[in-house]
PDB file of N, CA and C in Angstrom:
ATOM      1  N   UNK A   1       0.812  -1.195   0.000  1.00  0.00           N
ATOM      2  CA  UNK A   1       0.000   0.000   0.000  1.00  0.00           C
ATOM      3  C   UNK A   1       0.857   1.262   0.000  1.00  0.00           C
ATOM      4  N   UNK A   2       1.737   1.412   0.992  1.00  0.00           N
ATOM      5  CA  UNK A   2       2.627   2.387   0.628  1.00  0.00           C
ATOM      6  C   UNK A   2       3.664   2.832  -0.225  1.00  0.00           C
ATOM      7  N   UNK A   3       3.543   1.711  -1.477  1.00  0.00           N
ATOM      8  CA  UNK A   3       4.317   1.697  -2.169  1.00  0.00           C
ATOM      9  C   UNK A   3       3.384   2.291  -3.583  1.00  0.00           C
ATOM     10  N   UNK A   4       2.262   2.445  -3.554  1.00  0.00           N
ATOM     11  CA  UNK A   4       1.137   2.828  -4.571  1.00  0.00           C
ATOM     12  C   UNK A   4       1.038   3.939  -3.805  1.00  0.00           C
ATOM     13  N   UNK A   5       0.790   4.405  -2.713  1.00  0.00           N
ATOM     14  CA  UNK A   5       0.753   6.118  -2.222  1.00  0.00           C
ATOM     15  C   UNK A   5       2.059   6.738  -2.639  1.00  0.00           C
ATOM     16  N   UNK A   6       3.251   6.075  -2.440  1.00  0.00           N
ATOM     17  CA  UNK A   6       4.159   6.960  -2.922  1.00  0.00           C
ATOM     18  C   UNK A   6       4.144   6.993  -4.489  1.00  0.00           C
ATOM     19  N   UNK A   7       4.465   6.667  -5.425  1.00  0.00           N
ATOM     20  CA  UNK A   7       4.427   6.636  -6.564  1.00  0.00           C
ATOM     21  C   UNK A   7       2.886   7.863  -6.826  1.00  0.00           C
ATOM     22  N   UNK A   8       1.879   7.722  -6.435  1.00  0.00           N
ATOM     23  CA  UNK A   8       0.912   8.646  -6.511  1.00  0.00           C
ATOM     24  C   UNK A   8       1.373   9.893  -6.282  1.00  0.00           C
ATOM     25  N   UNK A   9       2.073  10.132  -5.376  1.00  0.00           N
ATOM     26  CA  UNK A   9       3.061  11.690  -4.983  1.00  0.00           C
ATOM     27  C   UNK A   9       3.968  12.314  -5.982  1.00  0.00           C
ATOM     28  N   UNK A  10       4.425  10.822  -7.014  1.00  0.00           N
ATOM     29  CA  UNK A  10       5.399  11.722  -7.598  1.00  0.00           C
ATOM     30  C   UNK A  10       6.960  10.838  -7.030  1.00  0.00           C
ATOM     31  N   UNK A  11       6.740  10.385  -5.984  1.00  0.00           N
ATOM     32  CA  UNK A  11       8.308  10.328  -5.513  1.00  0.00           C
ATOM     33  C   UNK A  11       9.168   9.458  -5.990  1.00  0.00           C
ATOM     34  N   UNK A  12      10.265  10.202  -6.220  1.00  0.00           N
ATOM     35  CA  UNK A  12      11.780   9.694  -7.220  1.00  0.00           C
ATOM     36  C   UNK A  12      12.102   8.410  -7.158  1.00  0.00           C
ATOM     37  N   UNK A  13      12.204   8.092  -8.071  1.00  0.00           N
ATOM     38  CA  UNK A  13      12.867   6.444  -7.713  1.00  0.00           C
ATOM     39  C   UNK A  13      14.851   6.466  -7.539  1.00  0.00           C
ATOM     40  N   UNK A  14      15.624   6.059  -6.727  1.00  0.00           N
ATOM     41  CA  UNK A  14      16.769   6.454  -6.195  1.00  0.00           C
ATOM     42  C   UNK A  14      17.550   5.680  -6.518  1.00  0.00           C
ATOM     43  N   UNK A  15      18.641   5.793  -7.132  1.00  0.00           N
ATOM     44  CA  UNK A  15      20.199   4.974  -7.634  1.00  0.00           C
ATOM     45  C   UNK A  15      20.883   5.409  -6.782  1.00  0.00           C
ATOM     46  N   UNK A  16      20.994   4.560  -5.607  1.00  0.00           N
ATOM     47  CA  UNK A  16      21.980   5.174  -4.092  1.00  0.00           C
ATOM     48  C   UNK A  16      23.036   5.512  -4.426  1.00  0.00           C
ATOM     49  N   UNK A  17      23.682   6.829  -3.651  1.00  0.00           N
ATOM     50  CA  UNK A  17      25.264   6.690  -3.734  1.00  0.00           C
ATOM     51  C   UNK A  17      25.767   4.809  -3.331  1.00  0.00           C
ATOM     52  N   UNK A  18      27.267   4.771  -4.497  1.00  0.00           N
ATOM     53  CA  UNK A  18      27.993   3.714  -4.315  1.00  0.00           C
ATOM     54  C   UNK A  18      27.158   2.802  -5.375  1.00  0.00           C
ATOM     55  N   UNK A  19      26.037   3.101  -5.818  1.00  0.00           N
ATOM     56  CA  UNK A  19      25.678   2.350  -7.002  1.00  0.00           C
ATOM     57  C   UNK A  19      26.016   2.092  -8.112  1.00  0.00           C
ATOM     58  N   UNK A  20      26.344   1.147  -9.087  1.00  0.00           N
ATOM     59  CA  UNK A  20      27.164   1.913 -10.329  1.00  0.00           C
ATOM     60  C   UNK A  20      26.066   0.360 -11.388  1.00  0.00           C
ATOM     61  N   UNK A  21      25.526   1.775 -12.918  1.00  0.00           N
ATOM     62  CA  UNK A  21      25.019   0.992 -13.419  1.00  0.00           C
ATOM     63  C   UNK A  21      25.546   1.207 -15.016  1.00  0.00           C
ATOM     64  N   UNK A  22      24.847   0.367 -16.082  1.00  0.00           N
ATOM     65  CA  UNK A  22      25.650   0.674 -17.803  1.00  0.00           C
ATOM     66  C   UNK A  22      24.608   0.376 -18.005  1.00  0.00           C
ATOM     67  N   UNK A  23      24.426   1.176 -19.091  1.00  0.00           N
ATOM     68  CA  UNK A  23      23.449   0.347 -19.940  1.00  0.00           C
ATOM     69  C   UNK A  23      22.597   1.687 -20.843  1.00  0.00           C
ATOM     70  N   UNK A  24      21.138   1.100 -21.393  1.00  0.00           N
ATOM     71  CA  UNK A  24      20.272   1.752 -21.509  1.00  0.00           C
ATOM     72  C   UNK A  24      19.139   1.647 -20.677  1.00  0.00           C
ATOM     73  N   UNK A  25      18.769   3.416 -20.473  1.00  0.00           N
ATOM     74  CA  UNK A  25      17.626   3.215 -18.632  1.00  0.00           C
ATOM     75  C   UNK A  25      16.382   4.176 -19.485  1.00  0.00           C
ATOM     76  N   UNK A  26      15.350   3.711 -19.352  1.00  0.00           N
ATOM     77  CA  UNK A  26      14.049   4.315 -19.782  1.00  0.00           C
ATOM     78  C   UNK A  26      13.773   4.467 -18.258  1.00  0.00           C
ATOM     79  N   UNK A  27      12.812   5.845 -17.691  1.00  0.00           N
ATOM     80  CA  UNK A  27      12.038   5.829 -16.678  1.00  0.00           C
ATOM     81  C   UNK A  27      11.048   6.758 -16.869  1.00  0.00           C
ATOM     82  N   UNK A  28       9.415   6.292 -16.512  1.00  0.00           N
ATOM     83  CA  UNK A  28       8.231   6.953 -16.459  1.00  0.00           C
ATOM     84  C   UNK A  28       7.890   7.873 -15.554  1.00  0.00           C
ATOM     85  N   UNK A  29       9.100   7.457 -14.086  1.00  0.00           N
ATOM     86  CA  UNK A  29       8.517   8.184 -12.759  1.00  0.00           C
ATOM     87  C   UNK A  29       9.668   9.459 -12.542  1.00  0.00           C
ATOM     88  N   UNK A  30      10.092  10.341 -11.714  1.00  0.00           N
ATOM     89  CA  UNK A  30      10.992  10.834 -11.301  1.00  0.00           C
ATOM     90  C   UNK A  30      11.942   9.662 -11.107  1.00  0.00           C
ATOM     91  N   UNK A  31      13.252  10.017 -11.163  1.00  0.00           N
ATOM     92  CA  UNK A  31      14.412   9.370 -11.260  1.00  0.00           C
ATOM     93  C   UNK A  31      15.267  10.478 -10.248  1.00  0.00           C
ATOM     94  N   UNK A  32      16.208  10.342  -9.200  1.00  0.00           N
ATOM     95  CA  UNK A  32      17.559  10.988  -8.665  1.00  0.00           C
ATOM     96  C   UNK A  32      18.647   9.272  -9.059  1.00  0.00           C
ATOM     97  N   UNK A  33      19.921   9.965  -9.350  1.00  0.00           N
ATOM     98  CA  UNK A  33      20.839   9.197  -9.499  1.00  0.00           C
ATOM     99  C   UNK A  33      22.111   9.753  -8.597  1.00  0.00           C
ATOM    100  N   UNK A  34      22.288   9.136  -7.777  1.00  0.00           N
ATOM    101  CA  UNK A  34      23.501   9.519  -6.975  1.00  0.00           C
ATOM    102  C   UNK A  34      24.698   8.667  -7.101  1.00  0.00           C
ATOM    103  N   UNK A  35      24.787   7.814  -7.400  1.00  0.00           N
ATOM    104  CA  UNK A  35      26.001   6.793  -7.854  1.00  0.00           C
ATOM    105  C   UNK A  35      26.601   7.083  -9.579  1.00  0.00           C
ATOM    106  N   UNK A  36      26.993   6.013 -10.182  1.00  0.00           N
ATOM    107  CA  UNK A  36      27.606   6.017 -11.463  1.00  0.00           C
ATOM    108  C   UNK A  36      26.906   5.323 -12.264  1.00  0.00           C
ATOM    109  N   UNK A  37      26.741   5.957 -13.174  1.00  0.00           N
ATOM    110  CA  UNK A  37      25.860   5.354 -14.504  1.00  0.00           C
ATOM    111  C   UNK A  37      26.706   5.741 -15.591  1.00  0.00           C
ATOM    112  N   UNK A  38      26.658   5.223 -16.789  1.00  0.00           N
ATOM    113  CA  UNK A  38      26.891   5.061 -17.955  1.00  0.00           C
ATOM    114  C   UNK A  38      26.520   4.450 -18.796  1.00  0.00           C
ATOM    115  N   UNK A  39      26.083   5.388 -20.088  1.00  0.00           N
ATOM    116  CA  UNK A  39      25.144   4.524 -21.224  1.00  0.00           C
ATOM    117  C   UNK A  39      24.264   6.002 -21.830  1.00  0.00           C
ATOM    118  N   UNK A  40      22.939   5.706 -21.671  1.00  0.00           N
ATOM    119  CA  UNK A  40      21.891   6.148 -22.390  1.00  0.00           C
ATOM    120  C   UNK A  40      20.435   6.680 -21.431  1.00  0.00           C
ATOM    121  N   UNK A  41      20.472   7.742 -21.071  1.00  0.00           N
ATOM    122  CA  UNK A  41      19.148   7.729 -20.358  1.00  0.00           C
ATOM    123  C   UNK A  41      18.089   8.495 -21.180  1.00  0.00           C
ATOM    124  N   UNK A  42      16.754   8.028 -20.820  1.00  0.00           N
ATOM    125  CA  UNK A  42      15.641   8.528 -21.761  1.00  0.00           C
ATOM    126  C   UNK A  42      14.616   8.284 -20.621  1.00  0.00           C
ATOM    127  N   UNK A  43      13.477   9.501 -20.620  1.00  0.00           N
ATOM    128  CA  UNK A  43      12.317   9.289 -19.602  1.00  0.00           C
ATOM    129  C   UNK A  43      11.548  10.457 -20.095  1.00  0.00           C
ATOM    130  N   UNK A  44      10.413  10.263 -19.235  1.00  0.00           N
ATOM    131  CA  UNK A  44       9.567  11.199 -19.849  1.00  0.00           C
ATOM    132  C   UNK A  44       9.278  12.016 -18.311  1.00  0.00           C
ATOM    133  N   UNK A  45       9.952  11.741 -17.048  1.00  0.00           N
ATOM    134  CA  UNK A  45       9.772  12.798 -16.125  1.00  0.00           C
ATOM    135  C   UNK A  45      10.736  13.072 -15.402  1.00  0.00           C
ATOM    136  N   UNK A  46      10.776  13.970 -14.808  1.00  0.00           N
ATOM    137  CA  UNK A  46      12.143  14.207 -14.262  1.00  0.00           C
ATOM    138  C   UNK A  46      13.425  13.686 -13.661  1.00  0.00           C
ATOM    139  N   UNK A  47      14.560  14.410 -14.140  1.00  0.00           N
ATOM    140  CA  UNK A  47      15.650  13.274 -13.656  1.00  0.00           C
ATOM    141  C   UNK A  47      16.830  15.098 -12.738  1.00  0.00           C
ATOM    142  N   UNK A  48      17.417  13.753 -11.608  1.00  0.00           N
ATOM    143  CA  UNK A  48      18.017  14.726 -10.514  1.00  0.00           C
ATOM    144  C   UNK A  48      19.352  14.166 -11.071  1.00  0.00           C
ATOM    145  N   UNK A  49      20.592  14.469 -10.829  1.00  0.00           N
ATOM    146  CA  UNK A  49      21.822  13.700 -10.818  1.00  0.00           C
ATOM    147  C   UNK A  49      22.102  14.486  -9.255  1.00  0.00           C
ATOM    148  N   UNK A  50      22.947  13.953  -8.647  1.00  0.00           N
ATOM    149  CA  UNK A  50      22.704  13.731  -7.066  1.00  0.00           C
ATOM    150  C   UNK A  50      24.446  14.258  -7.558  1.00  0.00           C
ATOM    151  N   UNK A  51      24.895  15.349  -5.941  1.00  0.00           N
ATOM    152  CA  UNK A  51      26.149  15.924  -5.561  1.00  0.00           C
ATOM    153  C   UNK A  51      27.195  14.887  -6.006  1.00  0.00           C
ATOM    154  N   UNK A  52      27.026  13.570  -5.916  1.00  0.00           N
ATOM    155  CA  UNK A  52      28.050  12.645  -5.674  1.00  0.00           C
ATOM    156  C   UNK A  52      28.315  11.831  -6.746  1.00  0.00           C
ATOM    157  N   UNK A  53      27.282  12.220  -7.604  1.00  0.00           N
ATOM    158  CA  UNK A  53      27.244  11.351  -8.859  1.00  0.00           C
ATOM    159  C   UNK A  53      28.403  11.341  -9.865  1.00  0.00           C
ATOM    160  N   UNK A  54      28.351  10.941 -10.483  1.00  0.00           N
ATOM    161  CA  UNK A  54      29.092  10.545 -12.131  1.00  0.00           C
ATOM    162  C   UNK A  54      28.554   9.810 -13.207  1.00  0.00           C
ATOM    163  N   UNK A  55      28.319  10.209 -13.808  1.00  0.00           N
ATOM    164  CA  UNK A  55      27.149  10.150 -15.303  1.00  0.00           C
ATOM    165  C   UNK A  55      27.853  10.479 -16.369  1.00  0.00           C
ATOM    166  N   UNK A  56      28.165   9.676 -17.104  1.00  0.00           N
ATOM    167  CA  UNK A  56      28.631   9.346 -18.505  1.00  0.00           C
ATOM    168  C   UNK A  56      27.636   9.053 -19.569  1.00  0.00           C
ATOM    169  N   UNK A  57      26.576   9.704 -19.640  1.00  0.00           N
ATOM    170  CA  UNK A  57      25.332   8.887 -20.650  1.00  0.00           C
ATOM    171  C   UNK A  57      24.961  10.618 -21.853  1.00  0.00           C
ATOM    172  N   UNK A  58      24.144  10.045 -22.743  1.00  0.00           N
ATOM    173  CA  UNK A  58      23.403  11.092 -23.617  1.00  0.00           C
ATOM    174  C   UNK A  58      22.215  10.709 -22.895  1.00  0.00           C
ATOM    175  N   UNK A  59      21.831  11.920 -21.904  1.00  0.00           N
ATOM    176  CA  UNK A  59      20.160  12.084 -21.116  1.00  0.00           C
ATOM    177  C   UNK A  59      19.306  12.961 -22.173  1.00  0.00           C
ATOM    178  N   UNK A  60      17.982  12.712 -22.198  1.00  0.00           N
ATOM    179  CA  UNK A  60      17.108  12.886 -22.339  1.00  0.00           C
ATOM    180  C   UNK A  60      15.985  12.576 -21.815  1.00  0.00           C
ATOM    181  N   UNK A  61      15.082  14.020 -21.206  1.00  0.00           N
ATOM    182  CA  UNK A  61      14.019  14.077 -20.135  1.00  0.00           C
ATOM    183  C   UNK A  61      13.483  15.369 -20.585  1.00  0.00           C
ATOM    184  N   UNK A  62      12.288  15.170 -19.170  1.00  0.00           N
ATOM    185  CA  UNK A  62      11.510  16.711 -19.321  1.00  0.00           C
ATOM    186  C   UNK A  62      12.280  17.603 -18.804  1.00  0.00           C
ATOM    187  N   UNK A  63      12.688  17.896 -17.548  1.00  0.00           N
ATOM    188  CA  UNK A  63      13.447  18.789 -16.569  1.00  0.00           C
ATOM    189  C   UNK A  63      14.518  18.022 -16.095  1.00  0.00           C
ATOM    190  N   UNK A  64      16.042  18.285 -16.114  1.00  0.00           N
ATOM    191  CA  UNK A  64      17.168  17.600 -15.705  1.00  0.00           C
ATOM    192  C   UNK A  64      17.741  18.512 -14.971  1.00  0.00           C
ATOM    193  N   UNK A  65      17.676  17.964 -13.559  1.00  0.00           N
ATOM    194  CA  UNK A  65      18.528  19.175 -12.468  1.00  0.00           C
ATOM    195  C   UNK A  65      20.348  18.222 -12.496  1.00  0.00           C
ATOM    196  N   UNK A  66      21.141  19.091 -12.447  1.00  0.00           N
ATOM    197  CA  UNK A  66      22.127  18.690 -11.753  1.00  0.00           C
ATOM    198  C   UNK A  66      23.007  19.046 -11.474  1.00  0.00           C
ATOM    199  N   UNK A  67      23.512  18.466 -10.198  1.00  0.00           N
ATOM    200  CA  UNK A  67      24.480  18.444  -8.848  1.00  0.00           C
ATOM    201  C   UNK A  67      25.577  18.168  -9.218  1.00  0.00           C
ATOM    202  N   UNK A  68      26.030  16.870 -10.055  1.00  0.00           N
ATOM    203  CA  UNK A  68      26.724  16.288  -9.918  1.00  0.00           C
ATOM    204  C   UNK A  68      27.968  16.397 -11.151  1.00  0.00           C
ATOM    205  N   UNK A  69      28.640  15.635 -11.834  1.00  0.00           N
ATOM    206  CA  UNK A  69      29.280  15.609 -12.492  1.00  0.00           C
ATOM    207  C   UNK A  69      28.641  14.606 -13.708  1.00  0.00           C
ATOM    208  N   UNK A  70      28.675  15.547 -15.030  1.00  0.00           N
ATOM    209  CA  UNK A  70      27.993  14.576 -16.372  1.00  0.00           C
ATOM    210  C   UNK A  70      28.681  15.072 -17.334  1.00  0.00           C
ATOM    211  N   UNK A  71      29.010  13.752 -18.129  1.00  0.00           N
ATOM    212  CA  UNK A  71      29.361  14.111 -19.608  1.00  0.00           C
ATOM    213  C   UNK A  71      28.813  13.291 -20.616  1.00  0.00           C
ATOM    214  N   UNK A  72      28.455  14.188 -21.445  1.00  0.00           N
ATOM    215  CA  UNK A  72      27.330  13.935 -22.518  1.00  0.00           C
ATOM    216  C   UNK A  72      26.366  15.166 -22.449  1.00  0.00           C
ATOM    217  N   UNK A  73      25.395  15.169 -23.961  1.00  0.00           N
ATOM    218  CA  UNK A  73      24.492  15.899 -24.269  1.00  0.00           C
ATOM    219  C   UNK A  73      23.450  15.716 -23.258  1.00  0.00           C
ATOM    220  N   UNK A  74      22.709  16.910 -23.005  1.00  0.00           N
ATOM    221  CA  UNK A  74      21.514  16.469 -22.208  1.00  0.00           C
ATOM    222  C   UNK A  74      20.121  17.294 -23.225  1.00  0.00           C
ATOM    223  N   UNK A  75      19.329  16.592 -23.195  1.00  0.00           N
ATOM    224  CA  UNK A  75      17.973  17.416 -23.914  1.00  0.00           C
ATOM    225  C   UNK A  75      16.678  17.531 -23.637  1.00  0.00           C
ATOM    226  N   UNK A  76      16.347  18.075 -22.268  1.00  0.00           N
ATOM    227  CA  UNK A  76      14.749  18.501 -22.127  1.00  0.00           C
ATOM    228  C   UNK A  76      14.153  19.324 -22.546  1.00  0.00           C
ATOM    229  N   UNK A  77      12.929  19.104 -22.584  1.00  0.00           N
ATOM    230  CA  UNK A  77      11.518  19.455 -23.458  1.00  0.00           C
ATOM    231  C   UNK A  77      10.668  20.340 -22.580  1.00  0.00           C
ATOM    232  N   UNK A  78      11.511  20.410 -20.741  1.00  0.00           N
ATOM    233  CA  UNK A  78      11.124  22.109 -20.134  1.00  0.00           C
ATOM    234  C   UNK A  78      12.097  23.226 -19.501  1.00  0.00           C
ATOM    235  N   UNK A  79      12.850  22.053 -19.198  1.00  0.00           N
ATOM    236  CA  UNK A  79      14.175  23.160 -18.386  1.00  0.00           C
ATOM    237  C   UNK A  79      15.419  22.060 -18.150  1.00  0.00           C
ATOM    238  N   UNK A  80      16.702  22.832 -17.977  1.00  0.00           N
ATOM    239  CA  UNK A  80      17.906  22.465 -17.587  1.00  0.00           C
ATOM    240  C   UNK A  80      18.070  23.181 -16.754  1.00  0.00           C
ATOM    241  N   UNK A  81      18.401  22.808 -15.449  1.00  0.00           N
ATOM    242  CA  UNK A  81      19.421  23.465 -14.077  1.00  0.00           C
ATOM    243  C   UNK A  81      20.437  22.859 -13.879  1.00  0.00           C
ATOM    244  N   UNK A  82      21.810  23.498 -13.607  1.00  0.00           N
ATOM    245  CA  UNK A  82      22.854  23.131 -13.876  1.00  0.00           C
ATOM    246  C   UNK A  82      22.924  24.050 -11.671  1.00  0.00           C
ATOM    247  N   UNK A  83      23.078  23.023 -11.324  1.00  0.00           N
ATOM    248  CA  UNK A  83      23.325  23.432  -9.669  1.00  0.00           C
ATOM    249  C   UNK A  83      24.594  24.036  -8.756  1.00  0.00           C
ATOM    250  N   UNK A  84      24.895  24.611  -7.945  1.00  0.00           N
ATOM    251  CA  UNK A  84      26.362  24.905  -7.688  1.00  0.00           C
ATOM    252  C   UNK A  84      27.230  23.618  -7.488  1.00  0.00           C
ATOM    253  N   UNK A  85      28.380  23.944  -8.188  1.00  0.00           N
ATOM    254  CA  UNK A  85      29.198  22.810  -8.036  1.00  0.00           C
ATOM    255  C   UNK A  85      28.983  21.296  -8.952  1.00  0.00           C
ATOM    256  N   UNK A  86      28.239  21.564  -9.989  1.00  0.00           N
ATOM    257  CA  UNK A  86      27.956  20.962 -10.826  1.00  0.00           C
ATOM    258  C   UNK A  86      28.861  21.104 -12.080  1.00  0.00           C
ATOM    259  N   UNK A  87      29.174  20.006 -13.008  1.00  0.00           N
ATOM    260  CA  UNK A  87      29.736  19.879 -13.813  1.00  0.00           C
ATOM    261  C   UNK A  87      29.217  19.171 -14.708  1.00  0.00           C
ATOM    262  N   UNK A  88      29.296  20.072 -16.166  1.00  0.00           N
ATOM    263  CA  UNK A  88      28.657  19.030 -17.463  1.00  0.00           C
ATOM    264  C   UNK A  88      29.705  19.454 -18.760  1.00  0.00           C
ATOM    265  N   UNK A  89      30.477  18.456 -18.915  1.00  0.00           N
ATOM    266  CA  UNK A  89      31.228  18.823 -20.523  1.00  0.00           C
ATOM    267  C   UNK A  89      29.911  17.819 -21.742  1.00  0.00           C
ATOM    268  N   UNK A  90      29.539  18.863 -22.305  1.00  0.00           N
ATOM    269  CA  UNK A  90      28.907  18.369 -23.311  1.00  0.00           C
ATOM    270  C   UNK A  90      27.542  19.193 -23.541  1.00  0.00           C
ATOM    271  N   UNK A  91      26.817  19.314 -24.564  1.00  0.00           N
ATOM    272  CA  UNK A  91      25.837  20.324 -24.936  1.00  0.00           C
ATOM    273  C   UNK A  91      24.548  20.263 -24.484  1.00  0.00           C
ATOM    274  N   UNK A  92      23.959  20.918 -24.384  1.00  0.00           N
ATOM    275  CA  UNK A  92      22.373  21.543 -23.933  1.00  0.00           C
ATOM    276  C   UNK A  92      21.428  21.707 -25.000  1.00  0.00           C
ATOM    277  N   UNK A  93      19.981  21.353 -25.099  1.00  0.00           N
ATOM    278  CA  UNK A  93      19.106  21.072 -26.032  1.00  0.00           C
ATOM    279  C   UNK A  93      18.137  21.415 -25.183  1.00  0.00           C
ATOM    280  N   UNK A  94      17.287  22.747 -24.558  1.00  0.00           N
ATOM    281  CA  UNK A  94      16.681  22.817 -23.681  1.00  0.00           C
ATOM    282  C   UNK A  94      15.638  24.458 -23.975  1.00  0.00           C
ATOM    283  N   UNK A  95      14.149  24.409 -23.779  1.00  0.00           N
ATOM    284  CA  UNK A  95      13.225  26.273 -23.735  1.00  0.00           C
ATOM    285  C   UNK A  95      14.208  26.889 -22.856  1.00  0.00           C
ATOM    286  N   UNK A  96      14.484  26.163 -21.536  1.00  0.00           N
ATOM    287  CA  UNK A  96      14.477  26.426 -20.409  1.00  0.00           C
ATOM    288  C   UNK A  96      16.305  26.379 -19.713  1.00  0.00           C
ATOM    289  N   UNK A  97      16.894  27.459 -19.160  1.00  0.00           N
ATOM    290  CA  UNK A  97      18.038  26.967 -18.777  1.00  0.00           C
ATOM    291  C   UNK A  97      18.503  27.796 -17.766  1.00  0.00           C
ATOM    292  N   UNK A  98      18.670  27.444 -16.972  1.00  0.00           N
ATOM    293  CA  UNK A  98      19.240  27.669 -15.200  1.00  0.00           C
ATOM    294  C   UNK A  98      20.510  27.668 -14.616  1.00  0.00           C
ATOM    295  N   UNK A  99      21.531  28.382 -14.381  1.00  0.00           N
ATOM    296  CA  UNK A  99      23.195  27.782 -14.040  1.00  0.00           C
ATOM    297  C   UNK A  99      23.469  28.916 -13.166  1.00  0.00           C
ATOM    298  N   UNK A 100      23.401  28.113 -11.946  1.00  0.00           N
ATOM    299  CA  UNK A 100      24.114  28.666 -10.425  1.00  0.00           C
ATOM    300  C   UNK A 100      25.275  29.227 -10.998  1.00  0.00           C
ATOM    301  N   UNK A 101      25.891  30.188  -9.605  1.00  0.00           N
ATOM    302  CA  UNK A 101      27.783  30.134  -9.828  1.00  0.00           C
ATOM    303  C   UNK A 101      28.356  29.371  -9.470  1.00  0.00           C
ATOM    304  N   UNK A 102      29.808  29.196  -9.646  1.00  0.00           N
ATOM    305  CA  UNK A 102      30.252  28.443  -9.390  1.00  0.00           C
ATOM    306  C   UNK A 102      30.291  26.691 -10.027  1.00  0.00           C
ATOM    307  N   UNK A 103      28.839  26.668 -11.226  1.00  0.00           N
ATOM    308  CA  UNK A 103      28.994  25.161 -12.145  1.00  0.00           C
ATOM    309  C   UNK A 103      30.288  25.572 -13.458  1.00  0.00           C
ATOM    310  N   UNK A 104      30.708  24.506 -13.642  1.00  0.00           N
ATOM    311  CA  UNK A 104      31.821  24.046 -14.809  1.00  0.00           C
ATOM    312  C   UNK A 104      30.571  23.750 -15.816  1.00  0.00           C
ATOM    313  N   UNK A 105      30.552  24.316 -17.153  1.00  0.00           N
ATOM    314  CA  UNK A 105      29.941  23.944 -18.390  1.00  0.00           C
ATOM    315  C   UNK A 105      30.714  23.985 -19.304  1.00  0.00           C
ATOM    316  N   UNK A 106      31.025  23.081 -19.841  1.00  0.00           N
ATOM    317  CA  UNK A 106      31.715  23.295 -21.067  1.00  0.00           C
ATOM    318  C   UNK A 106      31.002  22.055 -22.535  1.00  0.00           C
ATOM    319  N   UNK A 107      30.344  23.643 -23.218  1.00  0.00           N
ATOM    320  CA  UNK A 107      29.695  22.539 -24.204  1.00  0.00           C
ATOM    321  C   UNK A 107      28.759  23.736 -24.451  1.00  0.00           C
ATOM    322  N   UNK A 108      27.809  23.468 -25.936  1.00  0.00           N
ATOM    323  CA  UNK A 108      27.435  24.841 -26.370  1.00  0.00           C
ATOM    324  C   UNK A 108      25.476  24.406 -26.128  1.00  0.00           C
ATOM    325  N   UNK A 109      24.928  25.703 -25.923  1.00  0.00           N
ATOM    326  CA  UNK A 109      23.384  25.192 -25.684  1.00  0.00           C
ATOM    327  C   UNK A 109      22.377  26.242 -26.671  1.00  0.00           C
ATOM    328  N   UNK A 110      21.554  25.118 -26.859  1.00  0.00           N
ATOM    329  CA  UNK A 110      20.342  25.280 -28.160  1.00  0.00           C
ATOM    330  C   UNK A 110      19.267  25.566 -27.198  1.00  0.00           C
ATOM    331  N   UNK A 111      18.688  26.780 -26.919  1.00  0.00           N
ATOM    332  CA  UNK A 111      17.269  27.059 -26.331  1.00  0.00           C
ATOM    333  C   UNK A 111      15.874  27.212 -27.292  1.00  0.00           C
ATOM    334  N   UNK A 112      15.360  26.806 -27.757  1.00  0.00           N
ATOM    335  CA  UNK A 112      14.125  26.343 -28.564  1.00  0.00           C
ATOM    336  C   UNK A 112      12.768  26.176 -27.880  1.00  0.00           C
ATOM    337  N   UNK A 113      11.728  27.195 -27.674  1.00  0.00           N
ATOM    338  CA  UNK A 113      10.695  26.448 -27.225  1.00  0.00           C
ATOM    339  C   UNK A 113      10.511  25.284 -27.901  1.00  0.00           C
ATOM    340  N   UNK A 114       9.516  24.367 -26.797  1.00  0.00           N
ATOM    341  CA  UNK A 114       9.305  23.309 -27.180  1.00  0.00           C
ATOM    342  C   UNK A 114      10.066  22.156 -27.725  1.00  0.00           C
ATOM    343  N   UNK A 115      11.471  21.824 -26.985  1.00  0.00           N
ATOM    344  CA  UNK A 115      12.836  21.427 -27.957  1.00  0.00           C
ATOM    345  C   UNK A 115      12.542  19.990 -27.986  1.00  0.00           C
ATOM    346  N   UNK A 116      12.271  19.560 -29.282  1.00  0.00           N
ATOM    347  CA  UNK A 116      11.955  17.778 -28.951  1.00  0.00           C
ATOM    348  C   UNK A 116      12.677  17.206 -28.663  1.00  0.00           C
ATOM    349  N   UNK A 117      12.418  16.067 -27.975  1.00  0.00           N
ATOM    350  CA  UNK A 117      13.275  14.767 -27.151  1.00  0.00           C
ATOM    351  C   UNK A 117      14.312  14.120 -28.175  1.00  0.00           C
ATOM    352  N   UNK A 118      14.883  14.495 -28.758  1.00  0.00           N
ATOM    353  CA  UNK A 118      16.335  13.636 -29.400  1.00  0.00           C
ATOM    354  C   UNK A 118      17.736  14.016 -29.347  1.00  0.00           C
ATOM    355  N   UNK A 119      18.555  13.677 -30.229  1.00  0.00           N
ATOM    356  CA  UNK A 119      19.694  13.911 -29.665  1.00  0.00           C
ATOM    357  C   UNK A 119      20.491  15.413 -30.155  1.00  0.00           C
ATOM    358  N   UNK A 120      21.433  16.103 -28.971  1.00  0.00           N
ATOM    359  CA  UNK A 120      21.704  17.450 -28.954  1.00  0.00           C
ATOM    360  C   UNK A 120      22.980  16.807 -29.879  1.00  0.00           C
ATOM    361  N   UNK A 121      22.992  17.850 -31.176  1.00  0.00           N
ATOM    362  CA  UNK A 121      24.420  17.602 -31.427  1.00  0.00           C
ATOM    363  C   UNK A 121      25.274  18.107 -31.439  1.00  0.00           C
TER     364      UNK A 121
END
């Protein structure tokens, strides 16, 4: 039962720090990733990358916040936040775009309303 109330809320599904995954990851629900991934991410709702992370993938989502350290293109269809102390070498495909002081960006960004879900090149 409490596992159908949460999901009703919205709440993130979590890749703990010390996790480490490859591959290709589709997700329907909120996603935070705090461990290491590499590969391919694609979802249709929001994705966090967590302070501690390391992310090696081409993401694509609605809203992509992040904390952490990523390389690869990222491309949502409402906003990019790039958080303090965040790091992304690689390009932006985003209406929407957000960058604390203090984040490392290196990589060039396409703002487009309405920017469809594929790949930034």
């Amino acid at each position: 039962m409490a596992a159908k109330e949460s999901r009703r809320r919205g709440e993130a599904t979590v890749f703990a720090s010390g996790s480490t995954f490859k591959g290709i990851l589709q997700f329907a629900r909120p996603l935070k990733i705090q461990g290491k991934y590499e590969g391919e991410i694609k979802g249709t709702e929001s994705l966090e990358i967590g302070p501690q992370a390391k992310v090696q993938a081409h993401i694509e989502a609605t809203h992509v916040v992040v904390f952490g350290h990523v390389t690869g293109n990222i491309v949502a269809s409402e906003k990019v936040e790039l958080r303090q102390g965040a790091t992304l070498i690689g390009n932006i495909r985003s209406p929407k775009l957000e960058i604390d002081d203090g984040v490392i960006f290196e990589g060039q960004c396409e703002m487009k309303l309405n920017a469809p879900l594929d790949k930034a090149s």
